[in-house]
C-alpha atoms as a PDB file:
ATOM      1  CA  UNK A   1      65.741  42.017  28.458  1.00  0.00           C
ATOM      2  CA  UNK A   2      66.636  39.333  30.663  1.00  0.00           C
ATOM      3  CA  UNK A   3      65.937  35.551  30.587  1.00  0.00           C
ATOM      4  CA  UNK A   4      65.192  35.781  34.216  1.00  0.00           C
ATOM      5  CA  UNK A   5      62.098  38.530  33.275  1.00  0.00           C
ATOM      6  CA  UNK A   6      59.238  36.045  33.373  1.00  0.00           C
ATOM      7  CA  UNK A   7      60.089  34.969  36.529  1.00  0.00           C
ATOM      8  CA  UNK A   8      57.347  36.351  39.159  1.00  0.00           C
ATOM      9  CA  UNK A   9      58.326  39.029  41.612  1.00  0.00           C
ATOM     10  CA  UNK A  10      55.511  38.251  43.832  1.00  0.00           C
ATOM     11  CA  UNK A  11      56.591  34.169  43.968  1.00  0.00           C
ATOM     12  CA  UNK A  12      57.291  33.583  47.378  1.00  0.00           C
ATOM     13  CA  UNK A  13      61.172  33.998  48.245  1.00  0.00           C
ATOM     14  CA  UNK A  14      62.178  30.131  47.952  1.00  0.00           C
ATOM     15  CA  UNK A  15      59.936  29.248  44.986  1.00  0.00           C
ATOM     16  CA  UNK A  16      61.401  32.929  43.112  1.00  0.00           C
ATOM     17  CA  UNK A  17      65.244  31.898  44.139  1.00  0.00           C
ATOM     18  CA  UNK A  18      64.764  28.294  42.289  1.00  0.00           C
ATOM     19  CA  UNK A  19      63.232  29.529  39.227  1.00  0.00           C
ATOM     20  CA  UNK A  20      66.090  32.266  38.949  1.00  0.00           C
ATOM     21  CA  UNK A  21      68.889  29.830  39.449  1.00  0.00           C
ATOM     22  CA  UNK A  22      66.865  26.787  37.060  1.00  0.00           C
ATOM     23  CA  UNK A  23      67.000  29.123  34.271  1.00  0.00           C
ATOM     24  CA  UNK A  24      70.576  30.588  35.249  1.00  0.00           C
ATOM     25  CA  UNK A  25      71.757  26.670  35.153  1.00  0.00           C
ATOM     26  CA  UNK A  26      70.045  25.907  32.089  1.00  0.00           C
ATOM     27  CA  UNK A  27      72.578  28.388  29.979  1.00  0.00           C
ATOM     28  CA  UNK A  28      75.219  26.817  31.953  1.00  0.00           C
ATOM     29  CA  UNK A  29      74.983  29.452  34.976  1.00  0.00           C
ATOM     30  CA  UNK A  30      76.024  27.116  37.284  1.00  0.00           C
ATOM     31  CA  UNK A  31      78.261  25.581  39.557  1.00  0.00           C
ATOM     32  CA  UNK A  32      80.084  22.158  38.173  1.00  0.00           C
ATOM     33  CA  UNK A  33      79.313  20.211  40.969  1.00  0.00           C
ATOM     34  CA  UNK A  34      77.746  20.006  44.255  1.00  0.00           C
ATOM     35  CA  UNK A  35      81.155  20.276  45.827  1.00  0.00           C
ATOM     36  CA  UNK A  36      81.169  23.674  44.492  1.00  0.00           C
ATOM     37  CA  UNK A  37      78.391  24.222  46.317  1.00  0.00           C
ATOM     38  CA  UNK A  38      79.572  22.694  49.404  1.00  0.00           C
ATOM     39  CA  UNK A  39      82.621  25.690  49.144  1.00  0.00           C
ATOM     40  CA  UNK A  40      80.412  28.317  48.407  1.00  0.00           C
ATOM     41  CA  UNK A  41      78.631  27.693  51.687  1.00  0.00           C
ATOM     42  CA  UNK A  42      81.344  27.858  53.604  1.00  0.00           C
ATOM     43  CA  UNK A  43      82.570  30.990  52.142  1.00  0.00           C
ATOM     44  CA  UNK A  44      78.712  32.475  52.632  1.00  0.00           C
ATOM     45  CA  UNK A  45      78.480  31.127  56.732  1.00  0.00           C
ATOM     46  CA  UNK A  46      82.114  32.757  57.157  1.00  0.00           C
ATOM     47  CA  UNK A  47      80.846  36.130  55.888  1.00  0.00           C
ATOM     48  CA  UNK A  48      77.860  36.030  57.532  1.00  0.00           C
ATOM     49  CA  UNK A  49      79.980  35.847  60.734  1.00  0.00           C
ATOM     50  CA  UNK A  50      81.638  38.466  60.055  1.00  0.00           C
ATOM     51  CA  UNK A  51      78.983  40.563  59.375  1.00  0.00           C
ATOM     52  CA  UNK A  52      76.863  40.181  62.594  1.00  0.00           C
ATOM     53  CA  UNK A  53      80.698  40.685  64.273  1.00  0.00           C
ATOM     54  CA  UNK A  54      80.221  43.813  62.340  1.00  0.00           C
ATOM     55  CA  UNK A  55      76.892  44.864  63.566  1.00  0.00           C
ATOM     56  CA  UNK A  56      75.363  46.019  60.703  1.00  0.00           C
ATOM     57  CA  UNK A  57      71.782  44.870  60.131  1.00  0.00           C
ATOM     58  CA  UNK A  58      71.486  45.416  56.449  1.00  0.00           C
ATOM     59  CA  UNK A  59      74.752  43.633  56.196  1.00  0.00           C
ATOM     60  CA  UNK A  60      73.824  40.334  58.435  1.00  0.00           C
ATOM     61  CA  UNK A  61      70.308  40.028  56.177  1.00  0.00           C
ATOM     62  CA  UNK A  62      72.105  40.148  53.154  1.00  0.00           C
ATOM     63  CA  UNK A  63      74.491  37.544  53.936  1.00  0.00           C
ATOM     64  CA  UNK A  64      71.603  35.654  55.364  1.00  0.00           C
ATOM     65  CA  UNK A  65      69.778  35.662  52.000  1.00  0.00           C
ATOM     66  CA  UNK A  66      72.663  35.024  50.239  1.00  0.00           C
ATOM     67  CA  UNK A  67      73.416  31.732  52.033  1.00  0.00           C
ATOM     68  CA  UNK A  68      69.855  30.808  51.707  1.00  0.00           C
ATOM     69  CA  UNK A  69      69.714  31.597  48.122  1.00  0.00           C
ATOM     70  CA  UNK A  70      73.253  29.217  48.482  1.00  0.00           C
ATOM     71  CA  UNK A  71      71.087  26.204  50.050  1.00  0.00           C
ATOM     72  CA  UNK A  72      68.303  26.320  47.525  1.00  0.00           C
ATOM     73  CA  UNK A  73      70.696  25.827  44.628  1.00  0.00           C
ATOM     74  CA  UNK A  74      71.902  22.661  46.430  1.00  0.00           C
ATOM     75  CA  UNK A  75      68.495  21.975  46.809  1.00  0.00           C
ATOM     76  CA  UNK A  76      67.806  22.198  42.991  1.00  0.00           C
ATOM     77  CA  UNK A  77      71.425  20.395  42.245  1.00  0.00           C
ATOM     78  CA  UNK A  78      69.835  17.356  44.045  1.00  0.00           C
ATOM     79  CA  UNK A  79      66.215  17.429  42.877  1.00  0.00           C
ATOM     80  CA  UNK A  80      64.405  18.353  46.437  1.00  0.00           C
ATOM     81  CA  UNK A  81      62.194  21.037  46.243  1.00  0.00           C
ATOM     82  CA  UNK A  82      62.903  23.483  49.281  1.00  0.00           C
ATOM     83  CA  UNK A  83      59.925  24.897  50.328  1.00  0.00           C
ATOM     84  CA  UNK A  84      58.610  21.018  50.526  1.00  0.00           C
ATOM     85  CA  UNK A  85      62.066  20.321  52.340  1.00  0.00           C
ATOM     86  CA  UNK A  86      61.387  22.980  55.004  1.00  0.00           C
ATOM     87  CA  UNK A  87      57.586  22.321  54.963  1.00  0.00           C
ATOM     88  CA  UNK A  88      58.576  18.886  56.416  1.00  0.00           C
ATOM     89  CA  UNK A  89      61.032  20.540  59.001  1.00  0.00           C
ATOM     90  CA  UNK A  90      58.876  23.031  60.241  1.00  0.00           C
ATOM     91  CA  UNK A  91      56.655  19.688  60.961  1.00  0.00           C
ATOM     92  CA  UNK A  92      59.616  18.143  62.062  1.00  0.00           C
ATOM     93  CA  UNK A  93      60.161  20.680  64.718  1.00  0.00           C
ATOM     94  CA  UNK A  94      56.881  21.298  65.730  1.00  0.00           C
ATOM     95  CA  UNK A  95      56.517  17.532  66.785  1.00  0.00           C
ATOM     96  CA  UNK A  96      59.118  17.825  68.758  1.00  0.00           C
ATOM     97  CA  UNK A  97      58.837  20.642  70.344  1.00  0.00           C
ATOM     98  CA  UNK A  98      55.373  19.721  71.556  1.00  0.00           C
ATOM     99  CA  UNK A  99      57.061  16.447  72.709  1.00  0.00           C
ATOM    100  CA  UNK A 100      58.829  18.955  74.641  1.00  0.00           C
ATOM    101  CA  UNK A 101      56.188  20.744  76.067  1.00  0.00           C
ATOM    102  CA  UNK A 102      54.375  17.127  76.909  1.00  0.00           C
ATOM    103  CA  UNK A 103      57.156  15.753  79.329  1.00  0.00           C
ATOM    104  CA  UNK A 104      57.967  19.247  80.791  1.00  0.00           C
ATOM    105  CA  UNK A 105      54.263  19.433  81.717  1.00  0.00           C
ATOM    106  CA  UNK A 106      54.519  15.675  82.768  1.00  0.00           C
ATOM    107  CA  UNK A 107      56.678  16.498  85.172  1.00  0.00           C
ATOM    108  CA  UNK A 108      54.859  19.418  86.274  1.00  0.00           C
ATOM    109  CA  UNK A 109      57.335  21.935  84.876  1.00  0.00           C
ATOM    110  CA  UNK A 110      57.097  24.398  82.304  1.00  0.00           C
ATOM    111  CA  UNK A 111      59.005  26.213  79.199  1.00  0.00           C
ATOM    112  CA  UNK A 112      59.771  29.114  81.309  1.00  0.00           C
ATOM    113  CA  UNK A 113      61.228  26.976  84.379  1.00  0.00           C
ATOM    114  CA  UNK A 114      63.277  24.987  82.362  1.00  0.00           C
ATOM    115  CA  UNK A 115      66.426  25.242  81.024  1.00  0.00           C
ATOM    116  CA  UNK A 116      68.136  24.798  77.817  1.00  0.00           C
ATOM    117  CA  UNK A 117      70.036  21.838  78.567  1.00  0.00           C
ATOM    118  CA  UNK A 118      66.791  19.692  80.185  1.00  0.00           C
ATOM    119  CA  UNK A 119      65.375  21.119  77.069  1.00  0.00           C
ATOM    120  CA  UNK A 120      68.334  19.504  74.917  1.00  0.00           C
ATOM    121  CA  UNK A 121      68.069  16.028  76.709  1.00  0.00           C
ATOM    122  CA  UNK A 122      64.309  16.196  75.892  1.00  0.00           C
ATOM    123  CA  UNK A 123      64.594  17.392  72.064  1.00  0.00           C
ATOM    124  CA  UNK A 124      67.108  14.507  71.537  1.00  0.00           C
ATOM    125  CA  UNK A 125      64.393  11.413  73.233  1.00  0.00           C
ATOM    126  CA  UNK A 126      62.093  13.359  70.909  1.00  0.00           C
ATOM    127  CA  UNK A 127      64.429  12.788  67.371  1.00  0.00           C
ATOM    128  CA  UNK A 128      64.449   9.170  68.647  1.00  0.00           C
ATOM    129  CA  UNK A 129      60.834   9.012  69.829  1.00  0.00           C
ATOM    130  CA  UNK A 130      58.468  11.077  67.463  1.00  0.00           C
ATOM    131  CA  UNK A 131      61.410  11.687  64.570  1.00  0.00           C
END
């Protein structure tokens, strides 16, 4: 038996990952402070490069969900809730994307016919027009 065993397998990834780690924490499973953290994301992006240098599919997804299980223990450390947090980027970037898509079409372009830097230029007026 396991204090993690009431913790639903069929919770959605993000909501699963911050109950395991809340009731890891709560018998002192944890790291001391957010600095920690910090390291330990480091140390997750600079395997993750080194798997997809590798090649190995199984291997890049792993270190992918391991630096996302990473994030949502900051996320917990500081009280946000992730799957709110990226609910309000996904927003985020669909505002500005469509900003995007507005001013290409303004200017009687299109997302195929563009590039990534006119792209860039327009993503950055969006952050300072639509946030």
């Amino acid at each position: 038996e396991s204090i993690l065993d009431d913790v639903p397998l069929h919770f959605p990834a993000l909501l699963e990952a911050l109950k395991l780690t809340t009731k890891a924490a709560k018998v002192g499973f944890d790291w001391r402070d957010r600095e920690e953290i910090f390291e330990k994301l480091v140390e997750e992006t600079d395997e993750l490069r080194r798997a997809i240098d590798s090649g190995e599919r199984d291997r890049i997804e792993e270190e992918i969900g391991d630096l996302t299980f990473v994030v949502v223990n900051l996320a917990r450390r500081l009280d946000i809730e992730p799957e709110t947090a990226l609910k309000r980027t996904n927003r985020k970037f669909r505002r500005r994307f469509r900003f995007i898509e507005s001013e290409l079409r303004l200017s009687g372009k299109d997302l195929e016919g563009s590039g990534l830097d006119e792209m860039d230029t327009l993503w950055n007026v969006a952050k300072a027009k639509v946030g």
